[in-house]
PDB file of N, CA and C in Angstrom:
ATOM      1  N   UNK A   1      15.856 -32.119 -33.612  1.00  0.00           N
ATOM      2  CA  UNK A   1      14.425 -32.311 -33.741  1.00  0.00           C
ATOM      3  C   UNK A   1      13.694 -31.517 -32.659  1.00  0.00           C
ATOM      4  N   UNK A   2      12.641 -31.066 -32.720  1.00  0.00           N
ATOM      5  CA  UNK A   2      11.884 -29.982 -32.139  1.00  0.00           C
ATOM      6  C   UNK A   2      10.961 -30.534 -31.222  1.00  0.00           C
ATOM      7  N   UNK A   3      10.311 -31.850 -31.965  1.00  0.00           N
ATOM      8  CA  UNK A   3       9.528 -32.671 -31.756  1.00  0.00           C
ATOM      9  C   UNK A   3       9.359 -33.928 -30.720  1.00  0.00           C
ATOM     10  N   UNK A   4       9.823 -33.437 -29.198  1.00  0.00           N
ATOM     11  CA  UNK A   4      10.270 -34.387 -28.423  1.00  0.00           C
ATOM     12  C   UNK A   4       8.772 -35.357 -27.759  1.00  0.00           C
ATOM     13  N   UNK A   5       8.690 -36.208 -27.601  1.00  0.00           N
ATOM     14  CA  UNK A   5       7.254 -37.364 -27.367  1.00  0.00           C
ATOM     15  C   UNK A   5       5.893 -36.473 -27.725  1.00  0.00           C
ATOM     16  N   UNK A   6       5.962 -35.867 -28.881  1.00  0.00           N
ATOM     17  CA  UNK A   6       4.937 -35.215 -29.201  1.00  0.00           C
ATOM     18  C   UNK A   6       4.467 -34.420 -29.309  1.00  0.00           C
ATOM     19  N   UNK A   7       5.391 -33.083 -28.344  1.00  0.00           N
ATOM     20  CA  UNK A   7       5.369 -31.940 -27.743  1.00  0.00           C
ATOM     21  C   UNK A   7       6.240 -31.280 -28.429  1.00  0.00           C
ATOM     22  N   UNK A   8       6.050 -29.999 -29.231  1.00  0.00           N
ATOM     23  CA  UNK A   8       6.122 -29.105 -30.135  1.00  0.00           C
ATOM     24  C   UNK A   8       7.173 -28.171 -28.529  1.00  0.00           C
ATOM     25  N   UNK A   9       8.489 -28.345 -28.875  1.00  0.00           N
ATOM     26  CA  UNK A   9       9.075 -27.305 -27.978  1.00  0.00           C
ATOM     27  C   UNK A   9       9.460 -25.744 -28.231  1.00  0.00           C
ATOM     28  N   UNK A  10       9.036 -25.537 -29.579  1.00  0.00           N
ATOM     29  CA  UNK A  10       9.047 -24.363 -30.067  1.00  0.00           C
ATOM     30  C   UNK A  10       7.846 -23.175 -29.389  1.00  0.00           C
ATOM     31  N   UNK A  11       6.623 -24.583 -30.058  1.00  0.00           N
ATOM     32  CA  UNK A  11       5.432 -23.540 -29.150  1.00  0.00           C
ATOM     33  C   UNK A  11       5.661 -23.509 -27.897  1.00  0.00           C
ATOM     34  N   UNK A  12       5.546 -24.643 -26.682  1.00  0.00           N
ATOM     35  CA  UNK A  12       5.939 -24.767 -24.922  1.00  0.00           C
ATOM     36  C   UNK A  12       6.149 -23.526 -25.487  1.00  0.00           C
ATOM     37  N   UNK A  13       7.892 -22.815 -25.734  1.00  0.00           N
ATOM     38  CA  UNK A  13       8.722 -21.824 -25.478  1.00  0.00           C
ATOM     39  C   UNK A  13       7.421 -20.647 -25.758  1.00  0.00           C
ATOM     40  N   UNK A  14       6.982 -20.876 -27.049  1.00  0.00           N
ATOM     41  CA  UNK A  14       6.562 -19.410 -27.429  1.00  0.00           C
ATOM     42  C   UNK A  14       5.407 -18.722 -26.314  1.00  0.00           C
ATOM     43  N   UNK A  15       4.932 -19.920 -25.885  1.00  0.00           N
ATOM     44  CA  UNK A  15       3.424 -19.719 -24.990  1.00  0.00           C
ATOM     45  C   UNK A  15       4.231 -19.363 -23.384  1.00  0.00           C
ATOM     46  N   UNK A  16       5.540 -20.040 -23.157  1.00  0.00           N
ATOM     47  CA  UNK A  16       6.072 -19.462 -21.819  1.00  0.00           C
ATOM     48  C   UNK A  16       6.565 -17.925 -22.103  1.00  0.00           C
ATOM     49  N   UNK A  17       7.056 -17.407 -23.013  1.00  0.00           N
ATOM     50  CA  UNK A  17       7.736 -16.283 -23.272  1.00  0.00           C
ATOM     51  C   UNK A  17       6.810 -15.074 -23.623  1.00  0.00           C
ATOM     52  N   UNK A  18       5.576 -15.366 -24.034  1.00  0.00           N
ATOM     53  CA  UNK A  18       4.216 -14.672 -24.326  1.00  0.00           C
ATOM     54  C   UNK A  18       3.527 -14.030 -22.893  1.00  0.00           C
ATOM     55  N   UNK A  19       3.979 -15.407 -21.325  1.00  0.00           N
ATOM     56  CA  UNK A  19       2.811 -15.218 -20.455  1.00  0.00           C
ATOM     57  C   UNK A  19       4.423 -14.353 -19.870  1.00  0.00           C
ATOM     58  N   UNK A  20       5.338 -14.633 -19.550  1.00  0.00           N
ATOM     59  CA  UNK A  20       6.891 -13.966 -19.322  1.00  0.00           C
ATOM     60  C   UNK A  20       6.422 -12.602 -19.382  1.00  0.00           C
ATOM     61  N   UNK A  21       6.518 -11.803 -20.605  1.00  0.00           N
ATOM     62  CA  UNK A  21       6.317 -10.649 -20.992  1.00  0.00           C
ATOM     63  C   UNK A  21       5.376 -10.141 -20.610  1.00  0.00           C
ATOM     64  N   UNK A  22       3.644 -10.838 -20.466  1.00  0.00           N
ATOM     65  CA  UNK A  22       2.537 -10.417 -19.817  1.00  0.00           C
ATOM     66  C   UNK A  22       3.337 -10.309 -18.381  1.00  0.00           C
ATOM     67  N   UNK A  23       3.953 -10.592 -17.628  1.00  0.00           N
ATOM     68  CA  UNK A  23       4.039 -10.640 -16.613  1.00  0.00           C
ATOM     69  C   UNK A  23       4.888 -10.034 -16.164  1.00  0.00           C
ATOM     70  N   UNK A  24       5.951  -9.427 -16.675  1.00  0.00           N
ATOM     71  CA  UNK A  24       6.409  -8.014 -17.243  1.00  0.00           C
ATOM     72  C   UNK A  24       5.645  -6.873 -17.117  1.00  0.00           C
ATOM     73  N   UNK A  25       4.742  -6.708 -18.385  1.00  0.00           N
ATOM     74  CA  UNK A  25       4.093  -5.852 -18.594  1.00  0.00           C
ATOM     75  C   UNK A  25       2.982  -5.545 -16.890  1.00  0.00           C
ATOM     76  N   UNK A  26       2.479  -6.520 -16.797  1.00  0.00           N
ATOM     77  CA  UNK A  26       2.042  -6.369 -15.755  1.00  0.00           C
ATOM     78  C   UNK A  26       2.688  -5.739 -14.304  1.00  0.00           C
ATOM     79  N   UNK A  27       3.793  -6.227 -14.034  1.00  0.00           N
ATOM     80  CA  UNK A  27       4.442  -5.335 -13.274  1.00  0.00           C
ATOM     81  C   UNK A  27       4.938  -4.114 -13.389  1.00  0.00           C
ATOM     82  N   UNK A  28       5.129  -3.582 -14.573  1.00  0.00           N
ATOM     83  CA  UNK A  28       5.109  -2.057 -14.749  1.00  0.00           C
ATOM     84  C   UNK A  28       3.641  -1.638 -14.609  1.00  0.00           C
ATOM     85  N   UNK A  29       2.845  -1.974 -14.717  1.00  0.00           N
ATOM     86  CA  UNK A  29       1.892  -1.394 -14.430  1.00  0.00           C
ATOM     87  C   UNK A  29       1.682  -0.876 -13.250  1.00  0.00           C
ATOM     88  N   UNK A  30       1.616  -1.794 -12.313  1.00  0.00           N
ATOM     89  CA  UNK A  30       1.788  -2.133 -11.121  1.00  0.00           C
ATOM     90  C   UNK A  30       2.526  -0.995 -10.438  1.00  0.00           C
ATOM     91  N   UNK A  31       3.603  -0.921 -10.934  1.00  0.00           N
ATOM     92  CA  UNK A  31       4.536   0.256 -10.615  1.00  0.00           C
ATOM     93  C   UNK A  31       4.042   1.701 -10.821  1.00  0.00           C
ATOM     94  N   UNK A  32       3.393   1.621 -11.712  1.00  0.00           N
ATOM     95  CA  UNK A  32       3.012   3.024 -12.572  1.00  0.00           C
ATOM     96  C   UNK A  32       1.787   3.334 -11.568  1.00  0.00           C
ATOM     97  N   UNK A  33       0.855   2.543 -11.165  1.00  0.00           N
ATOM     98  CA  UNK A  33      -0.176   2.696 -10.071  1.00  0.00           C
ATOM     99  C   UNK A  33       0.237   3.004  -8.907  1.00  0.00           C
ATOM    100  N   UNK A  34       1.510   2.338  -8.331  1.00  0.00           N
ATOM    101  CA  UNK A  34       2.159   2.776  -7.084  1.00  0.00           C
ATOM    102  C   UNK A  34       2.440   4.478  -7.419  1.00  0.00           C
ATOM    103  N   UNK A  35       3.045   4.828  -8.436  1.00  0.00           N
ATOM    104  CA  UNK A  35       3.378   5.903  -8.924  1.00  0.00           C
ATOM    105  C   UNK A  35       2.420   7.016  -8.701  1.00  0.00           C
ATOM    106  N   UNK A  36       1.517   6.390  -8.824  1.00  0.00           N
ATOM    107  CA  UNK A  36      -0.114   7.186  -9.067  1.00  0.00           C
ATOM    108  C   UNK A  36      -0.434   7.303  -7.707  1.00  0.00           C
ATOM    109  N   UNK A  37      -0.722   6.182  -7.027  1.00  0.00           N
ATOM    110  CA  UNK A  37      -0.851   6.842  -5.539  1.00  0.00           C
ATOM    111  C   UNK A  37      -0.517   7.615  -4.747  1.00  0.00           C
ATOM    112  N   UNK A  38       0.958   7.530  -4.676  1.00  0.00           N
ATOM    113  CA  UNK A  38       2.270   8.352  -3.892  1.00  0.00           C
ATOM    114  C   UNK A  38       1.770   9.581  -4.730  1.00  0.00           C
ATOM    115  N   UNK A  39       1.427   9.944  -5.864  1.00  0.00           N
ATOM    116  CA  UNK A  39       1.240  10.957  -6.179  1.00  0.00           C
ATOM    117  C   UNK A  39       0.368  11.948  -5.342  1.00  0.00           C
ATOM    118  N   UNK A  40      -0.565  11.178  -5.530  1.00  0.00           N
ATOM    119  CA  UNK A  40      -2.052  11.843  -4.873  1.00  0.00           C
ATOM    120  C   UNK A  40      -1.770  11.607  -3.405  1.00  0.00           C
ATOM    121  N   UNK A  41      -1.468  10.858  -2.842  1.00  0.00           N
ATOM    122  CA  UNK A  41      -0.891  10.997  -1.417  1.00  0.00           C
ATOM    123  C   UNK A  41      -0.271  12.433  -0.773  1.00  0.00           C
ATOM    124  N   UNK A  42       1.069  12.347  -1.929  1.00  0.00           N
ATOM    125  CA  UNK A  42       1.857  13.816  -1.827  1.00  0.00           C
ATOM    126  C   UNK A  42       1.055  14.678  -1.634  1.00  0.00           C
ATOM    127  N   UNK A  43      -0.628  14.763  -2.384  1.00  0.00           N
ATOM    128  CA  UNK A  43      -1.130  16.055  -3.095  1.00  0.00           C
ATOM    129  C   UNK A  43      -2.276  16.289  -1.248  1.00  0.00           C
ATOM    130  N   UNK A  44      -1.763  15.265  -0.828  1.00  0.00           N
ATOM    131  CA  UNK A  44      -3.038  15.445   0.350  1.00  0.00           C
ATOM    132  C   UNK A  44      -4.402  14.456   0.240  1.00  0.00           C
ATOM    133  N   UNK A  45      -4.365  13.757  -1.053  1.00  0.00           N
ATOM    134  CA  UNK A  45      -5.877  12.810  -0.973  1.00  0.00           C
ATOM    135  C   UNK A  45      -5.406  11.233  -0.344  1.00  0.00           C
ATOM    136  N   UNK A  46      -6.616  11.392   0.565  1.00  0.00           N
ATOM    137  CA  UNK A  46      -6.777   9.457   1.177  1.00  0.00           C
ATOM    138  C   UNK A  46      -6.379   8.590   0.074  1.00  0.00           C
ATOM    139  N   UNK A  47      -5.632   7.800   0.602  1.00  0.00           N
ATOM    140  CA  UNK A  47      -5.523   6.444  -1.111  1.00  0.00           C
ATOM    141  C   UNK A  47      -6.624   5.701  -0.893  1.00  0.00           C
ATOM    142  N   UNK A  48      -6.912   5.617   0.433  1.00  0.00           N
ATOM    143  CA  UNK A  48      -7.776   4.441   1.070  1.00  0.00           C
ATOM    144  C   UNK A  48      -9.082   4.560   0.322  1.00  0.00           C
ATOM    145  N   UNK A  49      -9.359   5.836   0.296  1.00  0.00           N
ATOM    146  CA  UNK A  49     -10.656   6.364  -0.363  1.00  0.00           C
ATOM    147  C   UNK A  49     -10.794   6.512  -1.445  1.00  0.00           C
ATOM    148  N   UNK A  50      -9.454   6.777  -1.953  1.00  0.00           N
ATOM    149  CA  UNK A  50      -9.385   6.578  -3.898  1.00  0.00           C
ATOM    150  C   UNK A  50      -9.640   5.032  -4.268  1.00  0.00           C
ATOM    151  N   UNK A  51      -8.799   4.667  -3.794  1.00  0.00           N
ATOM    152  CA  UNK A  51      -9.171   2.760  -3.960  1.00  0.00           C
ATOM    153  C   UNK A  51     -10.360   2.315  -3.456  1.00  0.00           C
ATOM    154  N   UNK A  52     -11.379   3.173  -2.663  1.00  0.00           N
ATOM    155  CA  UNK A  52     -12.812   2.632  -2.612  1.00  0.00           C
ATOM    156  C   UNK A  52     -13.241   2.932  -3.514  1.00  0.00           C
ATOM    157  N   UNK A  53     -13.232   4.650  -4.381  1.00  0.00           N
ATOM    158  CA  UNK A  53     -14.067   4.835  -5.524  1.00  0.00           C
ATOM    159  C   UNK A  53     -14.164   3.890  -6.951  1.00  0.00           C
ATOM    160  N   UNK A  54     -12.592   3.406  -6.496  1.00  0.00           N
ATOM    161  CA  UNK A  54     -12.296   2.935  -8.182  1.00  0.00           C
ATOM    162  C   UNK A  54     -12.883   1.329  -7.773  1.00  0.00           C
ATOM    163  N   UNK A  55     -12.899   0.623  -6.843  1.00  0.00           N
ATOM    164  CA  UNK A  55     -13.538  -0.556  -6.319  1.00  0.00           C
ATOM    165  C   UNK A  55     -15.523  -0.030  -6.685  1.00  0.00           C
ATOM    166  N   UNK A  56     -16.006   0.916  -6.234  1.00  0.00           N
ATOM    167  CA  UNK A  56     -17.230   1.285  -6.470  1.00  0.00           C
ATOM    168  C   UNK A  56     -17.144   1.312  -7.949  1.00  0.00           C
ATOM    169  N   UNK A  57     -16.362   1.813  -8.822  1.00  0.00           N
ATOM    170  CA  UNK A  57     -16.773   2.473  -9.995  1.00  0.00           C
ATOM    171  C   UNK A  57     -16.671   0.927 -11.099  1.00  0.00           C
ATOM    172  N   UNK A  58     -16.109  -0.021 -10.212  1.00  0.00           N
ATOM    173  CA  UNK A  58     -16.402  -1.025 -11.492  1.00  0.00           C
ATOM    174  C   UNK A  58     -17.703  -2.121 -11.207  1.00  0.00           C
ATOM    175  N   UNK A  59     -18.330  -1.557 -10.072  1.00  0.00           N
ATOM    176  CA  UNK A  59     -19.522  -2.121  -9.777  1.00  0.00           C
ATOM    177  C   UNK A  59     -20.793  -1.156 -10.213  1.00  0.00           C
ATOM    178  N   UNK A  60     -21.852  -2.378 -10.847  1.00  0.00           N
ATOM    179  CA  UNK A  60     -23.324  -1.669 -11.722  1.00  0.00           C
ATOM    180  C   UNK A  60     -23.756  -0.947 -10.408  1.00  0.00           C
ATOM    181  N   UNK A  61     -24.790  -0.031 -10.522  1.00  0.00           N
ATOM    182  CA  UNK A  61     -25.697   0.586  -9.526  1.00  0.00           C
ATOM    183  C   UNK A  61     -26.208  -0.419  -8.897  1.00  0.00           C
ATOM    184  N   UNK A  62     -27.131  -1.522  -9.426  1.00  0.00           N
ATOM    185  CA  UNK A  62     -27.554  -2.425  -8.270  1.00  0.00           C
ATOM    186  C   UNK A  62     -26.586  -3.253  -7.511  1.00  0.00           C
ATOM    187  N   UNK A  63     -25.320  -3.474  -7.709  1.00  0.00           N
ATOM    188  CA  UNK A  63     -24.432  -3.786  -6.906  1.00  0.00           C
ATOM    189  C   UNK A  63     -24.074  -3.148  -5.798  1.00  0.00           C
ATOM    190  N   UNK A  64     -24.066  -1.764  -6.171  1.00  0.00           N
ATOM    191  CA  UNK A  64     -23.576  -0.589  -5.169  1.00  0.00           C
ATOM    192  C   UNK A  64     -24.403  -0.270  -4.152  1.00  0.00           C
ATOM    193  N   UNK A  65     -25.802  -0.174  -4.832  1.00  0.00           N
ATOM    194  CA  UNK A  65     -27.230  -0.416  -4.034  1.00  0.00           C
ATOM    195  C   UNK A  65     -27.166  -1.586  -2.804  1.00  0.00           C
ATOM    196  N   UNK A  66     -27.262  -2.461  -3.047  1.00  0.00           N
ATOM    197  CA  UNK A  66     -27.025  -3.484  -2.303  1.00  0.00           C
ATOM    198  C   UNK A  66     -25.889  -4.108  -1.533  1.00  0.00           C
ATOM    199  N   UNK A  67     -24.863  -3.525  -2.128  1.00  0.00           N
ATOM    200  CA  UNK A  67     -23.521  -3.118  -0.690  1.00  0.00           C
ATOM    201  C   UNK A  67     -24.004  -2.479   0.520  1.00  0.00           C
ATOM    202  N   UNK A  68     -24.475  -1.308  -0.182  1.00  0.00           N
ATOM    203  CA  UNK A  68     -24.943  -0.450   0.838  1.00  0.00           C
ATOM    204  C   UNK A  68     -25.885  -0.577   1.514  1.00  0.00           C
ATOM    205  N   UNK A  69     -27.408  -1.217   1.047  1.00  0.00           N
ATOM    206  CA  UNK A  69     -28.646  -1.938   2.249  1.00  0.00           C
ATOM    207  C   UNK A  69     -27.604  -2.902   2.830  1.00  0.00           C
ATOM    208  N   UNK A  70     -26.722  -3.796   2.439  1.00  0.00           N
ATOM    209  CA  UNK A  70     -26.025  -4.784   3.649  1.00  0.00           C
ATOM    210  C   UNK A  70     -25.516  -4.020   4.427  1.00  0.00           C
ATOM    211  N   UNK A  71     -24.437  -3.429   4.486  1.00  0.00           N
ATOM    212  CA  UNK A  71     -24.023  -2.767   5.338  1.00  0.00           C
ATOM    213  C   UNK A  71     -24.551  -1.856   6.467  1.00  0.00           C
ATOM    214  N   UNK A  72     -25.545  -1.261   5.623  1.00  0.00           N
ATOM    215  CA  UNK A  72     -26.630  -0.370   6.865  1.00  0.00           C
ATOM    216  C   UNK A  72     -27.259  -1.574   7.465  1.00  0.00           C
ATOM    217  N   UNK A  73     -27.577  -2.494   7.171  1.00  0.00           N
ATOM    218  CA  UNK A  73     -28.571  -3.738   7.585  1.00  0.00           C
ATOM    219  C   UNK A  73     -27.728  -4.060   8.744  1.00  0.00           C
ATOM    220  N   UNK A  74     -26.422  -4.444   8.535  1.00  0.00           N
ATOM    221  CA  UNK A  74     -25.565  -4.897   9.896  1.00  0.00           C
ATOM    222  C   UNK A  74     -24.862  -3.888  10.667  1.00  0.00           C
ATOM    223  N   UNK A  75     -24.737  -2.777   9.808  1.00  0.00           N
ATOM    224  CA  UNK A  75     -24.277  -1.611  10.915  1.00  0.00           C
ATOM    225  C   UNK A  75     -25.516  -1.262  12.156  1.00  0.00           C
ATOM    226  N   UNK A  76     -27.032  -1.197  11.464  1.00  0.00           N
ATOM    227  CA  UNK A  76     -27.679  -0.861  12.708  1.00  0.00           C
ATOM    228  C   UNK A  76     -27.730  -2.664  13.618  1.00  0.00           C
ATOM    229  N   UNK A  77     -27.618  -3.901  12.903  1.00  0.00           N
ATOM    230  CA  UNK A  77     -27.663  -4.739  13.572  1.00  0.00           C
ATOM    231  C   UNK A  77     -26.659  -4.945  14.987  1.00  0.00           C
ATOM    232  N   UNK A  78     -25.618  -4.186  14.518  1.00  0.00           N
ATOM    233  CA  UNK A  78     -24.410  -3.921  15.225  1.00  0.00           C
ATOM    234  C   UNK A  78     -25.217  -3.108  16.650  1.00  0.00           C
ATOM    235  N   UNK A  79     -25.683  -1.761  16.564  1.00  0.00           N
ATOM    236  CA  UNK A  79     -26.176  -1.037  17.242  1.00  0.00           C
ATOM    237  C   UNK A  79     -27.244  -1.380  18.042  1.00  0.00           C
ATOM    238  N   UNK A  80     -28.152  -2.148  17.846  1.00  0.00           N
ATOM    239  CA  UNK A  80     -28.723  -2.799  18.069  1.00  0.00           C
ATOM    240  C   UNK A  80     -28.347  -3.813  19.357  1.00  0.00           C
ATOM    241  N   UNK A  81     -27.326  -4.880  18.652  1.00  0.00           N
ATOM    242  CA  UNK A  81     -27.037  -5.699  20.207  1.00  0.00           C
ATOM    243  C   UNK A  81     -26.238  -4.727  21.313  1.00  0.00           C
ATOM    244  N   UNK A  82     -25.445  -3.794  20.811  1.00  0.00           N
ATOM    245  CA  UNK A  82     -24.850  -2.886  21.912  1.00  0.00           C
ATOM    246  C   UNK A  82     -25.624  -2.652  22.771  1.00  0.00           C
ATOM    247  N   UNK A  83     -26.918  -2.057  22.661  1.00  0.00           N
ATOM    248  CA  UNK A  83     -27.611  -1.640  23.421  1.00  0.00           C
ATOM    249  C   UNK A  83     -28.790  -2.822  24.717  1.00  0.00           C
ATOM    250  N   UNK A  84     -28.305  -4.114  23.850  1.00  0.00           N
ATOM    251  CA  UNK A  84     -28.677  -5.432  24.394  1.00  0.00           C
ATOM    252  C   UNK A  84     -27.893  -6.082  25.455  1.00  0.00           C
ATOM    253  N   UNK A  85     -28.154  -5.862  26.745  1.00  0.00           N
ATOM    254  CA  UNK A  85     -27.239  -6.331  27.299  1.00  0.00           C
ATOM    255  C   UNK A  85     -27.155  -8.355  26.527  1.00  0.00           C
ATOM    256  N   UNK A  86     -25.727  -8.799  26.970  1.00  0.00           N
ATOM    257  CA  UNK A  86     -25.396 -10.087  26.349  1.00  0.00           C
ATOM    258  C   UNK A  86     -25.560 -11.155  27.366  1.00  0.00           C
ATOM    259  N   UNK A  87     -26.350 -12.269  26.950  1.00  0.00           N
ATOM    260  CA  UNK A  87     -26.743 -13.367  27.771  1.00  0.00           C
ATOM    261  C   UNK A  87     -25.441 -14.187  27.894  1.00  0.00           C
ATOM    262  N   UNK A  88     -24.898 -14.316  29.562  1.00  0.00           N
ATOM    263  CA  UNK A  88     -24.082 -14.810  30.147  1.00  0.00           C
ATOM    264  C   UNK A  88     -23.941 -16.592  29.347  1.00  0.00           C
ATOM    265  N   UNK A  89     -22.620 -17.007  28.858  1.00  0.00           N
ATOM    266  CA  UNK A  89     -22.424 -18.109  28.212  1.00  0.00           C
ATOM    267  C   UNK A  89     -22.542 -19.253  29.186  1.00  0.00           C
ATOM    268  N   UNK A  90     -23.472 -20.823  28.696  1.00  0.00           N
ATOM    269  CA  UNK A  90     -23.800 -21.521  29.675  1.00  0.00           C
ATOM    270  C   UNK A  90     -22.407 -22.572  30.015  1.00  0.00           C
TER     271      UNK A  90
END
């Protein structure tokens, strides 16, 4: 019987062996991207900087927009206290 307290053990299996294979598949991928890097590495390009573009490229313009006012916002905030001397802790 298939049918143990209610629970269909055919499906359990089919739905574990479905996410199995996703998870499979997924690690070749994975691999194939490592593949891709080392490539462009070899060729002389930053990965660091390839993996920022492709991080930028799945963000809208006003996202990207507004990365960038934050960042200038706290980079000069940064510059800013440098030039502040720092009030001795009480």
């Amino acid at each position: 019987m298939d049918d143990i307290s209610g629970i269909a053990g055919g499906r359990v299996r089919s739905f574990i062996e479905r996410v199995e294979q996703l998870e499979r598949e997924i690690q070749e991928l994975n691999e194939g991207k490592k593949e891709v890097f080392a490539e462009a590495k070899g060729e002389g390009f930053d990965v660091k900087i390839l993996k920022e573009i492709i991080r930028l490229r799945k963000q809208d313009q006003e996202e990207r927009d507004e990365h960038e006012t934050l960042l200038d916002l706290y980079l000069r905030a940064i510059e800013n206290s440098e030039s502040q001397p720092v009030a001795a802790a009480a």
